[in-house]
C-alpha atoms as a PDB file:
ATOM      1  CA  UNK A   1      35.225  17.007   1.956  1.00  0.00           C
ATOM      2  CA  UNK A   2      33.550  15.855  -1.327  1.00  0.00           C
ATOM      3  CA  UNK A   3      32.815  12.379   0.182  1.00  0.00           C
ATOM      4  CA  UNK A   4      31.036  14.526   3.419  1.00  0.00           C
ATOM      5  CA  UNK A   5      29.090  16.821   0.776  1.00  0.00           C
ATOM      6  CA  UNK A   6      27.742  14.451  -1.144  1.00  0.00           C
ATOM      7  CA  UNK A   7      26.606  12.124   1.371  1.00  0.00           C
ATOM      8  CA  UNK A   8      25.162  15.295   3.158  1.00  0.00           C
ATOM      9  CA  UNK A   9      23.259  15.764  -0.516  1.00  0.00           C
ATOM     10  CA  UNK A  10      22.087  12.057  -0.643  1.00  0.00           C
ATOM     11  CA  UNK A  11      20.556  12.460   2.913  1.00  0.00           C
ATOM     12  CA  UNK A  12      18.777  15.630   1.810  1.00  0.00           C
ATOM     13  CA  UNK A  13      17.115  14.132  -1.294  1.00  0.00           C
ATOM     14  CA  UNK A  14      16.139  10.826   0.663  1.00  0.00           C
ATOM     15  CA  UNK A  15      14.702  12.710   3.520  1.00  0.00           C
ATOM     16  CA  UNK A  16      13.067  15.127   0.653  1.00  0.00           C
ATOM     17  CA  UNK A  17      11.666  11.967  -1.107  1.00  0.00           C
ATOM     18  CA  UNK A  18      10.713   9.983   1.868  1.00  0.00           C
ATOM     19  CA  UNK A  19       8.629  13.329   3.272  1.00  0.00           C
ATOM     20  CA  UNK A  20       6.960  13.422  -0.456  1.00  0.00           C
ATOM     21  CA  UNK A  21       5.713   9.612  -0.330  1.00  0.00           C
ATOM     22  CA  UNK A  22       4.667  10.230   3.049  1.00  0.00           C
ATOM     23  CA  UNK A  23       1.945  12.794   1.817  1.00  0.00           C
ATOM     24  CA  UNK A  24       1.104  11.438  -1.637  1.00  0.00           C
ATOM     25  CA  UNK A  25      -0.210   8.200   0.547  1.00  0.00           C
ATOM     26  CA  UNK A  26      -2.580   9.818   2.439  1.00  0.00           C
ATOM     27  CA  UNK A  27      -4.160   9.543  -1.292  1.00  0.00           C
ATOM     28  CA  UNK A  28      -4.570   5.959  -1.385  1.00  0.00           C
ATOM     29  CA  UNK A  29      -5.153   5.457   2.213  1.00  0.00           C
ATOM     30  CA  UNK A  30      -7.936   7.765   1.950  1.00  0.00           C
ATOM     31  CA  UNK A  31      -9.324   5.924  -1.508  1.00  0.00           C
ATOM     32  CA  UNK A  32     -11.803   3.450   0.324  1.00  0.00           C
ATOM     33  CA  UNK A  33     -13.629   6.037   1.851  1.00  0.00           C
ATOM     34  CA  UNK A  34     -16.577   6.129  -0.996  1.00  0.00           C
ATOM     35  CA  UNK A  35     -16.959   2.498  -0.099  1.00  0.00           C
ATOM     36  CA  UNK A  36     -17.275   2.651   3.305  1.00  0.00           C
ATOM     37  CA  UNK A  37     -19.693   5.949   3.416  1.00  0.00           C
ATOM     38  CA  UNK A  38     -22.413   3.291   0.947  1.00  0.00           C
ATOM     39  CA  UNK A  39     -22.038   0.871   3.893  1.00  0.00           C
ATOM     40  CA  UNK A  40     -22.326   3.492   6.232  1.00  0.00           C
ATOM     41  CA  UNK A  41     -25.370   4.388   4.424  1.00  0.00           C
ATOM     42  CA  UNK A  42     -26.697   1.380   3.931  1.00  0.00           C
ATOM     43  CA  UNK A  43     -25.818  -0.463   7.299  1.00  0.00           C
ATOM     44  CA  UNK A  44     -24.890  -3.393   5.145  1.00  0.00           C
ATOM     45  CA  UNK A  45     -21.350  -4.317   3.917  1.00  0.00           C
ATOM     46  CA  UNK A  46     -23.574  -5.891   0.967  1.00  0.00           C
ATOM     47  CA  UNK A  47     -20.881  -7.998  -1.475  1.00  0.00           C
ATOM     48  CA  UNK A  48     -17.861  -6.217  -0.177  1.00  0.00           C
ATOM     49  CA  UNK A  49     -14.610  -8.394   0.977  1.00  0.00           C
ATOM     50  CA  UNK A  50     -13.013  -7.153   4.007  1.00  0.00           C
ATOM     51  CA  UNK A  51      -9.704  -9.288   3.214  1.00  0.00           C
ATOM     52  CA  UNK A  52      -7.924  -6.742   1.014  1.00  0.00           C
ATOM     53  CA  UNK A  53      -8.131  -4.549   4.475  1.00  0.00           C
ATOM     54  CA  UNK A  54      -6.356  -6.933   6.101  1.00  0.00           C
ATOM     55  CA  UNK A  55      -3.615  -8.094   3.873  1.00  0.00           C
ATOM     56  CA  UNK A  56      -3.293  -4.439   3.607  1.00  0.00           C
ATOM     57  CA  UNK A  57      -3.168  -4.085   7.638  1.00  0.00           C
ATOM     58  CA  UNK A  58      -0.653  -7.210   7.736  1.00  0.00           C
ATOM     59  CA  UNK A  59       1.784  -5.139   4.982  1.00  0.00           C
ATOM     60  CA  UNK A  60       1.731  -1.987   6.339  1.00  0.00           C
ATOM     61  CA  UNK A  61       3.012  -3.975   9.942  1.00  0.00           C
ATOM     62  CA  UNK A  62       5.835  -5.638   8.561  1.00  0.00           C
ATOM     63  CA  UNK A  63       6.777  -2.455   6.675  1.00  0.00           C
ATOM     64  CA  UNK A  64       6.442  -0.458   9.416  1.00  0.00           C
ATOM     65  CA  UNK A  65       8.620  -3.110  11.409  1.00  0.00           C
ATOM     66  CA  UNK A  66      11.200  -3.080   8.609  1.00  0.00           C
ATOM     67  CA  UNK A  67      11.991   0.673   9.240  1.00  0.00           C
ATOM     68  CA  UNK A  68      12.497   0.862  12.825  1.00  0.00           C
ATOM     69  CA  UNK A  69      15.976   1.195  14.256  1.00  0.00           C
ATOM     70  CA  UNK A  70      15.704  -2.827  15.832  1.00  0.00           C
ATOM     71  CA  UNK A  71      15.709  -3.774  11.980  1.00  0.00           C
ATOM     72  CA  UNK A  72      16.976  -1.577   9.254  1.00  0.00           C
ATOM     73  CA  UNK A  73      18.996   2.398  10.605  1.00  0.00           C
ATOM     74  CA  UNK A  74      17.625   5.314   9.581  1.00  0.00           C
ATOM     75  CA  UNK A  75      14.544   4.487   7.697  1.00  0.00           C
ATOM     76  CA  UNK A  76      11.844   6.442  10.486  1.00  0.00           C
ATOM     77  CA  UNK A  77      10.159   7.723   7.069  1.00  0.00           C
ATOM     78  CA  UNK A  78       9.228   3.843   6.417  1.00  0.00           C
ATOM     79  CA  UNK A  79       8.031   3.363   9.614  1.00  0.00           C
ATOM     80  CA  UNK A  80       6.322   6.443   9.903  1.00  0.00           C
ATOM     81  CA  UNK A  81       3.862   5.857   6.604  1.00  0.00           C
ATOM     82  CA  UNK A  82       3.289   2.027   7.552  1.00  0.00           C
ATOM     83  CA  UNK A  83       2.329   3.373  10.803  1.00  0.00           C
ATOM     84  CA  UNK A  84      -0.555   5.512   9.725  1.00  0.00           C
ATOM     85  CA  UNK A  85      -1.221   2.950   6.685  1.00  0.00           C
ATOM     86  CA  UNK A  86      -1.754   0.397   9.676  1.00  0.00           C
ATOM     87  CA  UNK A  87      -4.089   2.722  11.705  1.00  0.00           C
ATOM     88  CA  UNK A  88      -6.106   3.497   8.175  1.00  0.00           C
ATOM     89  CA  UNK A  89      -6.825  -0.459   7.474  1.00  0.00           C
ATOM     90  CA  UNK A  90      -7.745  -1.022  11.156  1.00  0.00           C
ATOM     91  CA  UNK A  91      -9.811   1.818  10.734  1.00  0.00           C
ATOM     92  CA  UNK A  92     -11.597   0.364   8.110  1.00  0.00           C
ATOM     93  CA  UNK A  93     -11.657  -2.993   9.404  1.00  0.00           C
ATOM     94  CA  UNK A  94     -13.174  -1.961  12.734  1.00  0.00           C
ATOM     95  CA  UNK A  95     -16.004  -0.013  10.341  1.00  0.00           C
ATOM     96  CA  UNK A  96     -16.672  -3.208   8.265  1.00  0.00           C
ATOM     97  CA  UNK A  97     -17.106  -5.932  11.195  1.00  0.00           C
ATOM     98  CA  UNK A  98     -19.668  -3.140  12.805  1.00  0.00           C
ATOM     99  CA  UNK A  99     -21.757  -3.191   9.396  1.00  0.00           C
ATOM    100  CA  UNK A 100     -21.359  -6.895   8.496  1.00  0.00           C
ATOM    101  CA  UNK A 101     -23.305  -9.456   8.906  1.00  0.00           C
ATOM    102  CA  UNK A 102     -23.076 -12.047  12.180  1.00  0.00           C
ATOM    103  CA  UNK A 103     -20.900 -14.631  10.128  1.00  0.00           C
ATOM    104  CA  UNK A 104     -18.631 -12.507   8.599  1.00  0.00           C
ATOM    105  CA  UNK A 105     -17.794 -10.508  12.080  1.00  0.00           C
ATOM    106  CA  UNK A 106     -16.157 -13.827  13.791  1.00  0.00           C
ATOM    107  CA  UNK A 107     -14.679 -14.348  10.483  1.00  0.00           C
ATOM    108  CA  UNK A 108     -13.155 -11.092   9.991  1.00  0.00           C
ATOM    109  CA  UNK A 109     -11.957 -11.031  13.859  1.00  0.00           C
ATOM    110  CA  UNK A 110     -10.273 -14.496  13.636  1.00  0.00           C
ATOM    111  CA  UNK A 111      -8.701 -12.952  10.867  1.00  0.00           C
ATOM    112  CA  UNK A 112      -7.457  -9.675  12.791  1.00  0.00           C
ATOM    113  CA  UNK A 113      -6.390 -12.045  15.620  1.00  0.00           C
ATOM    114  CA  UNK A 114      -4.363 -14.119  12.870  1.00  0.00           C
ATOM    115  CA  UNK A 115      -2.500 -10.708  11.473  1.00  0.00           C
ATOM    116  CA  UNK A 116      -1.572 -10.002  14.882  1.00  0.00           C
ATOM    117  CA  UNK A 117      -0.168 -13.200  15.773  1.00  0.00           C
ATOM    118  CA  UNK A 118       1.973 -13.139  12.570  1.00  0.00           C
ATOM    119  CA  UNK A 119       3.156 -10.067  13.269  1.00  0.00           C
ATOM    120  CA  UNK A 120       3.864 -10.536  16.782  1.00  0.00           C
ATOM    121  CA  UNK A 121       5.795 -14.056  15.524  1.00  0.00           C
ATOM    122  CA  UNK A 122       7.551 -11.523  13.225  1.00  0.00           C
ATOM    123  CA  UNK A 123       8.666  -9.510  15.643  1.00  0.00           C
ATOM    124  CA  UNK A 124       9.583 -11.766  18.150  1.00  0.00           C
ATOM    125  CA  UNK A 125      11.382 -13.920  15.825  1.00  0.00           C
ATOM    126  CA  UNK A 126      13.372 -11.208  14.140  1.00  0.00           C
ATOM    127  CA  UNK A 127      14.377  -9.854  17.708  1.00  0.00           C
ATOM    128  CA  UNK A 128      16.123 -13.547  18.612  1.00  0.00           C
ATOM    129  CA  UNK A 129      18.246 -12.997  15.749  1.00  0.00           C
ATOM    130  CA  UNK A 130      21.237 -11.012  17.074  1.00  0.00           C
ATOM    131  CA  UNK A 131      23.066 -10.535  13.698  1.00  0.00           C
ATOM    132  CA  UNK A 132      21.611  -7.474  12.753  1.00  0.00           C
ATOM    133  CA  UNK A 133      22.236  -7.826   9.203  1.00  0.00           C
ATOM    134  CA  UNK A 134      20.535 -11.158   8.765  1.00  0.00           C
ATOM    135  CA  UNK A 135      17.618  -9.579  10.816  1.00  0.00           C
ATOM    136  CA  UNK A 136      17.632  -6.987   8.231  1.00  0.00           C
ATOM    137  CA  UNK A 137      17.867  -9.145   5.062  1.00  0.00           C
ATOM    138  CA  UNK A 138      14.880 -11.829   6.611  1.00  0.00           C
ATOM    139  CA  UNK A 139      12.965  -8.537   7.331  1.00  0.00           C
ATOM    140  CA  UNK A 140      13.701  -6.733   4.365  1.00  0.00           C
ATOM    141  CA  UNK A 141      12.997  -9.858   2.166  1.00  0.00           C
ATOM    142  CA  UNK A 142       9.543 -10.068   3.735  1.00  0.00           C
ATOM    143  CA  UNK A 143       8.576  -6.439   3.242  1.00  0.00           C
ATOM    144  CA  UNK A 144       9.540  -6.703  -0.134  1.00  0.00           C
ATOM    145  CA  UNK A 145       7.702  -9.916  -0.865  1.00  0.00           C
ATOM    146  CA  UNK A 146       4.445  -8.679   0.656  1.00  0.00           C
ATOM    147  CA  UNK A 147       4.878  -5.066  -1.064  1.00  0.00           C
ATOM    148  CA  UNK A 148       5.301  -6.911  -4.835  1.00  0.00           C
ATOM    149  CA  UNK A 149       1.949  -9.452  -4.069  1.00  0.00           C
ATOM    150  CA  UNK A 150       0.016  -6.025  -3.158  1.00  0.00           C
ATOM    151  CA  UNK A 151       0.700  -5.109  -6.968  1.00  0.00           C
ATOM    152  CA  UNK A 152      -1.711  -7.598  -8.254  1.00  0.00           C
ATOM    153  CA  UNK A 153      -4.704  -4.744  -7.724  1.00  0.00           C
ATOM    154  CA  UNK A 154      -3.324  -2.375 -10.537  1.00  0.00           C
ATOM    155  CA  UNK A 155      -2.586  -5.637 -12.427  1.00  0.00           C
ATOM    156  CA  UNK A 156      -5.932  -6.378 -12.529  1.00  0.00           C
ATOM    157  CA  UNK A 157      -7.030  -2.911 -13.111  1.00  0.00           C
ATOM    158  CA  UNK A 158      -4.816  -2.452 -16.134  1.00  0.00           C
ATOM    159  CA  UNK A 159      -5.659  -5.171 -17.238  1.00  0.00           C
ATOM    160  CA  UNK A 160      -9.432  -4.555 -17.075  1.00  0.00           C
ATOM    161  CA  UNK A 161      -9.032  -0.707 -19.033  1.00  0.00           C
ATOM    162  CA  UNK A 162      -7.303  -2.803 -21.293  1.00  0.00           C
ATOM    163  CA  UNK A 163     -10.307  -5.385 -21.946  1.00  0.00           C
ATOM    164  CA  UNK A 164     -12.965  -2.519 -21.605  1.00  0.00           C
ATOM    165  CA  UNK A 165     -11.194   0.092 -23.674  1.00  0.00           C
ATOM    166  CA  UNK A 166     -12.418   2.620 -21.093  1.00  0.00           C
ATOM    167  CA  UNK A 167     -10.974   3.975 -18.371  1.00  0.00           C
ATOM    168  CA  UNK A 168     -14.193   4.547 -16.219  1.00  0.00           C
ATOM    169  CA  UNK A 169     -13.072   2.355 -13.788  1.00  0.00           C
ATOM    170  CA  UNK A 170      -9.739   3.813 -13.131  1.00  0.00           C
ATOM    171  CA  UNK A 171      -9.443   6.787 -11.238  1.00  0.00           C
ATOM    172  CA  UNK A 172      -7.443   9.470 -12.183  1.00  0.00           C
ATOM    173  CA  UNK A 173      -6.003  10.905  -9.112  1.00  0.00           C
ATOM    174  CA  UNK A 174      -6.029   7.359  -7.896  1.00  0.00           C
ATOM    175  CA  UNK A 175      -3.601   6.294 -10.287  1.00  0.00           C
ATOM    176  CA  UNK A 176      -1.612   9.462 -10.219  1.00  0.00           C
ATOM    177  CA  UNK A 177      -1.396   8.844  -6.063  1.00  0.00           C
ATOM    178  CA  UNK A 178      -0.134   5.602  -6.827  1.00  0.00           C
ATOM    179  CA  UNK A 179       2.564   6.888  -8.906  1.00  0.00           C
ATOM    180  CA  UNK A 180       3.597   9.611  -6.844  1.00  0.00           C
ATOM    181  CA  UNK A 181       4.039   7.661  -3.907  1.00  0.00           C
ATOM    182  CA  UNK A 182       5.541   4.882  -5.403  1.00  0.00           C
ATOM    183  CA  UNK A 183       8.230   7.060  -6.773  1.00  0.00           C
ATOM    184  CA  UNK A 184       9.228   8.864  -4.456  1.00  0.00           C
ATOM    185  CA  UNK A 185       9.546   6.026  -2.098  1.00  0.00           C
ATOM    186  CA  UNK A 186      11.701   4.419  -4.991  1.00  0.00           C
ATOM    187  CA  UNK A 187      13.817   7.843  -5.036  1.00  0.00           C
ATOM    188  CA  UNK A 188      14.082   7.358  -1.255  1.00  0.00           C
ATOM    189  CA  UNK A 189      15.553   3.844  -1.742  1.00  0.00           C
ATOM    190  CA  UNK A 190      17.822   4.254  -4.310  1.00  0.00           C
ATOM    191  CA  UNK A 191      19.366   7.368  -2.352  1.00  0.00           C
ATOM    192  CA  UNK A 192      19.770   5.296   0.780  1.00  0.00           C
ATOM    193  CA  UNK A 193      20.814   2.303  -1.477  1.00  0.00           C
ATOM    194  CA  UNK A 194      18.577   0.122   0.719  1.00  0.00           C
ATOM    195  CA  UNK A 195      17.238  -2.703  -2.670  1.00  0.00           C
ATOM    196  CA  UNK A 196      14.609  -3.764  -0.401  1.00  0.00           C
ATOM    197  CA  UNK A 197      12.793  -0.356  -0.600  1.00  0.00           C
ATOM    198  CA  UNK A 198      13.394   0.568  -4.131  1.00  0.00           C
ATOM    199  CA  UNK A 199      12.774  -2.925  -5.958  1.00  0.00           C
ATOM    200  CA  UNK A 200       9.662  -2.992  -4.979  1.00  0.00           C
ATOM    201  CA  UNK A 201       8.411   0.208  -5.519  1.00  0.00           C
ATOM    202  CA  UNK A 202      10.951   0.434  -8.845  1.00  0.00           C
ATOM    203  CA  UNK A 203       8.061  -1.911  -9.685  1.00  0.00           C
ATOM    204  CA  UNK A 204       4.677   0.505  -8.186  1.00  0.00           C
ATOM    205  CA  UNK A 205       6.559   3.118 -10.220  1.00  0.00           C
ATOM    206  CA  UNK A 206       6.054   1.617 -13.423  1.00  0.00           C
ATOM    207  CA  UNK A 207       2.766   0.129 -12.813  1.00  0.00           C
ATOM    208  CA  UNK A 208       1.657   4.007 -12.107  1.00  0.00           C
ATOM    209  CA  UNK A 209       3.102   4.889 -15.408  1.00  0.00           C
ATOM    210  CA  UNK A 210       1.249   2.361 -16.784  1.00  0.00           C
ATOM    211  CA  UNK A 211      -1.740   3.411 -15.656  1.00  0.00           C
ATOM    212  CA  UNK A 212      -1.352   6.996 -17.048  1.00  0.00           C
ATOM    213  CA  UNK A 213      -0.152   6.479 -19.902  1.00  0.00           C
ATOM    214  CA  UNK A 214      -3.292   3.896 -20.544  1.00  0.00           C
ATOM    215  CA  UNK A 215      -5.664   7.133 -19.005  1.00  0.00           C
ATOM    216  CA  UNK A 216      -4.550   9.044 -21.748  1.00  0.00           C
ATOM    217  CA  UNK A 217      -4.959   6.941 -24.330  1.00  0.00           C
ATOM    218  CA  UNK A 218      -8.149   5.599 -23.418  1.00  0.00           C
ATOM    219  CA  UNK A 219     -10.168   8.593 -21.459  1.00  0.00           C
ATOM    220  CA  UNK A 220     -11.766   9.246 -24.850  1.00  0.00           C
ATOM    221  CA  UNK A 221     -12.979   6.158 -25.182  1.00  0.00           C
ATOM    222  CA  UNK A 222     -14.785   5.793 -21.572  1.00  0.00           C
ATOM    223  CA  UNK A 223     -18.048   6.524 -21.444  1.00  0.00           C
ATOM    224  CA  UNK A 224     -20.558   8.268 -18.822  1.00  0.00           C
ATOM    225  CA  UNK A 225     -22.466   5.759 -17.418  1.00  0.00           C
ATOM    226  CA  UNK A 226     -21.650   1.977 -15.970  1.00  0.00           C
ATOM    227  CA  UNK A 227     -24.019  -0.117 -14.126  1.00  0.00           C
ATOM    228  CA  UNK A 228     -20.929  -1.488 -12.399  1.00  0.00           C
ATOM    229  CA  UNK A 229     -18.421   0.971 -10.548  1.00  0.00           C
ATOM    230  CA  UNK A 230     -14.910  -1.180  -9.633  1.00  0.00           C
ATOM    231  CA  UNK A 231     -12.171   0.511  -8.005  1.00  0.00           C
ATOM    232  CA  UNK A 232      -8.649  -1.522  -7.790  1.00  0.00           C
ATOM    233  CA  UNK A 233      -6.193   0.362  -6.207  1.00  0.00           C
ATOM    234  CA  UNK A 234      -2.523   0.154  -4.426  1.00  0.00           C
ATOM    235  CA  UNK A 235      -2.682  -1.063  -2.050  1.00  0.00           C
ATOM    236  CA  UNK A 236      -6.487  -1.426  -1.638  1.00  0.00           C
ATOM    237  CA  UNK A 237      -8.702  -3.164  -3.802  1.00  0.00           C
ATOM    238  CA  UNK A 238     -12.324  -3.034  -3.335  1.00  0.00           C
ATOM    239  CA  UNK A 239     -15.531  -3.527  -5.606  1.00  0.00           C
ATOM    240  CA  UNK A 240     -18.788  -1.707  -5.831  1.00  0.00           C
ATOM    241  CA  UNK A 241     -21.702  -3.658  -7.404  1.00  0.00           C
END
């Protein structure tokens, strides 16, 4: 009976963490929206890249893939946060090839054509492989890989409080999004002992500490005004000039 209870416990607390992360993301997939209302407002996508929307759409797919049944059991939560990650960058996308320039709209659709076809290769490819636990480990192993690359935004935006002493271009709530997901989606793997979920967001976790602790050290320091506004966030990055 005490084996029964306490894997009854450990489902509770994954299911409990993997509901948390699921809200706490809607914080960072709703962080581009500043940017996109200037386009809006502007009809121009100006200097803005539309790339970081689509590595972002091409992450949140193979995550998304990575927690349905065909690939790794019980892991719906995954699935289900990729899933509306995914609609949020195509969202986005869609927005930015209807404001961009001519050359940058065949661009940025040979580049949604290319996501698809990876992920469709993805897919297809994992499905021929009928062990289900080398499926999972190829899978995993990609999901992981792309989730660790995504952390080279709050790299970079560490890196810059660190240069500028201020934290003006660090968002408060952004960071503390970032941290809050990230943890409880490393909660969530460590309680379903699945390394491919919690390495990589063992990793987001610290980052967001990172970032807070650096808020708090340096929010005295920032000042008011900035001719430049940058925003670098997981897993978005995206610049206002």
């Amino acid at each position: 009976m005490v084996p029964l209870a306490s894997s009854r416990t450990l489902e509770i607390c994954k299911d409990a963490a993997g509901i948390a992360g699921n809200i706490f993301a809607f914080g960072l997939f709703l962080s581009p929206i500043p940017t996109f209302r200037r386009i809006m407002r502007n009809q121009s996508t100006e200097q803005f890249s539309g790339l970081p929307y689509i590595y972002g759409l091409l992450n949140c797919l193979i995550c998304a893939w990575y927690g349905t049944p065909l690939v790794s059991p019980d892991n719906l939560l995954v699935t289900t946060v990729n899933s509306v990650g995914a609609v949020f960058q195509l969202a986005y996308i869609v927005l930015f090839v209807m404001h961009t320039e001519k050359e940058k709209k065949f661009r940025m659709l040979g580049c949604i054509l290319t996501v698809f076809g990876l992920f469709a290769i993805i897919v297809i490819g994992s499905l021929l492989i009928l062990d289900l636990q080398l499926r999972r480990i190829i899978i995993g192993s990609l999901s992981c890989a792309s989730l660790i690359s995504m952390f080279a935004s709050p790299l970079f935006i560490i890196n810059l409080v660190i240069r500028t002493r201020s934290v003006e271009f660090m968002p408060f709530y952004l960071s503390l999004s970032t941290f809050l997901m990230s943890a409880s989606f490393f909660l969530y793997g460590t309680f379903s002992f699945d390394l491919f979920i919690y390495v990589p967001n063992g990793i987001g976790t610290l980052l967001g500490v990172v970032q807070l602790l650096l808020f708090a050290y340096y929010k005295n320091s920032s000042t008011g005004d900035s001719t430049e506004r940058l925003v670098v966030s997981y897993p978005f990055t995206y610049a206002e000039r």
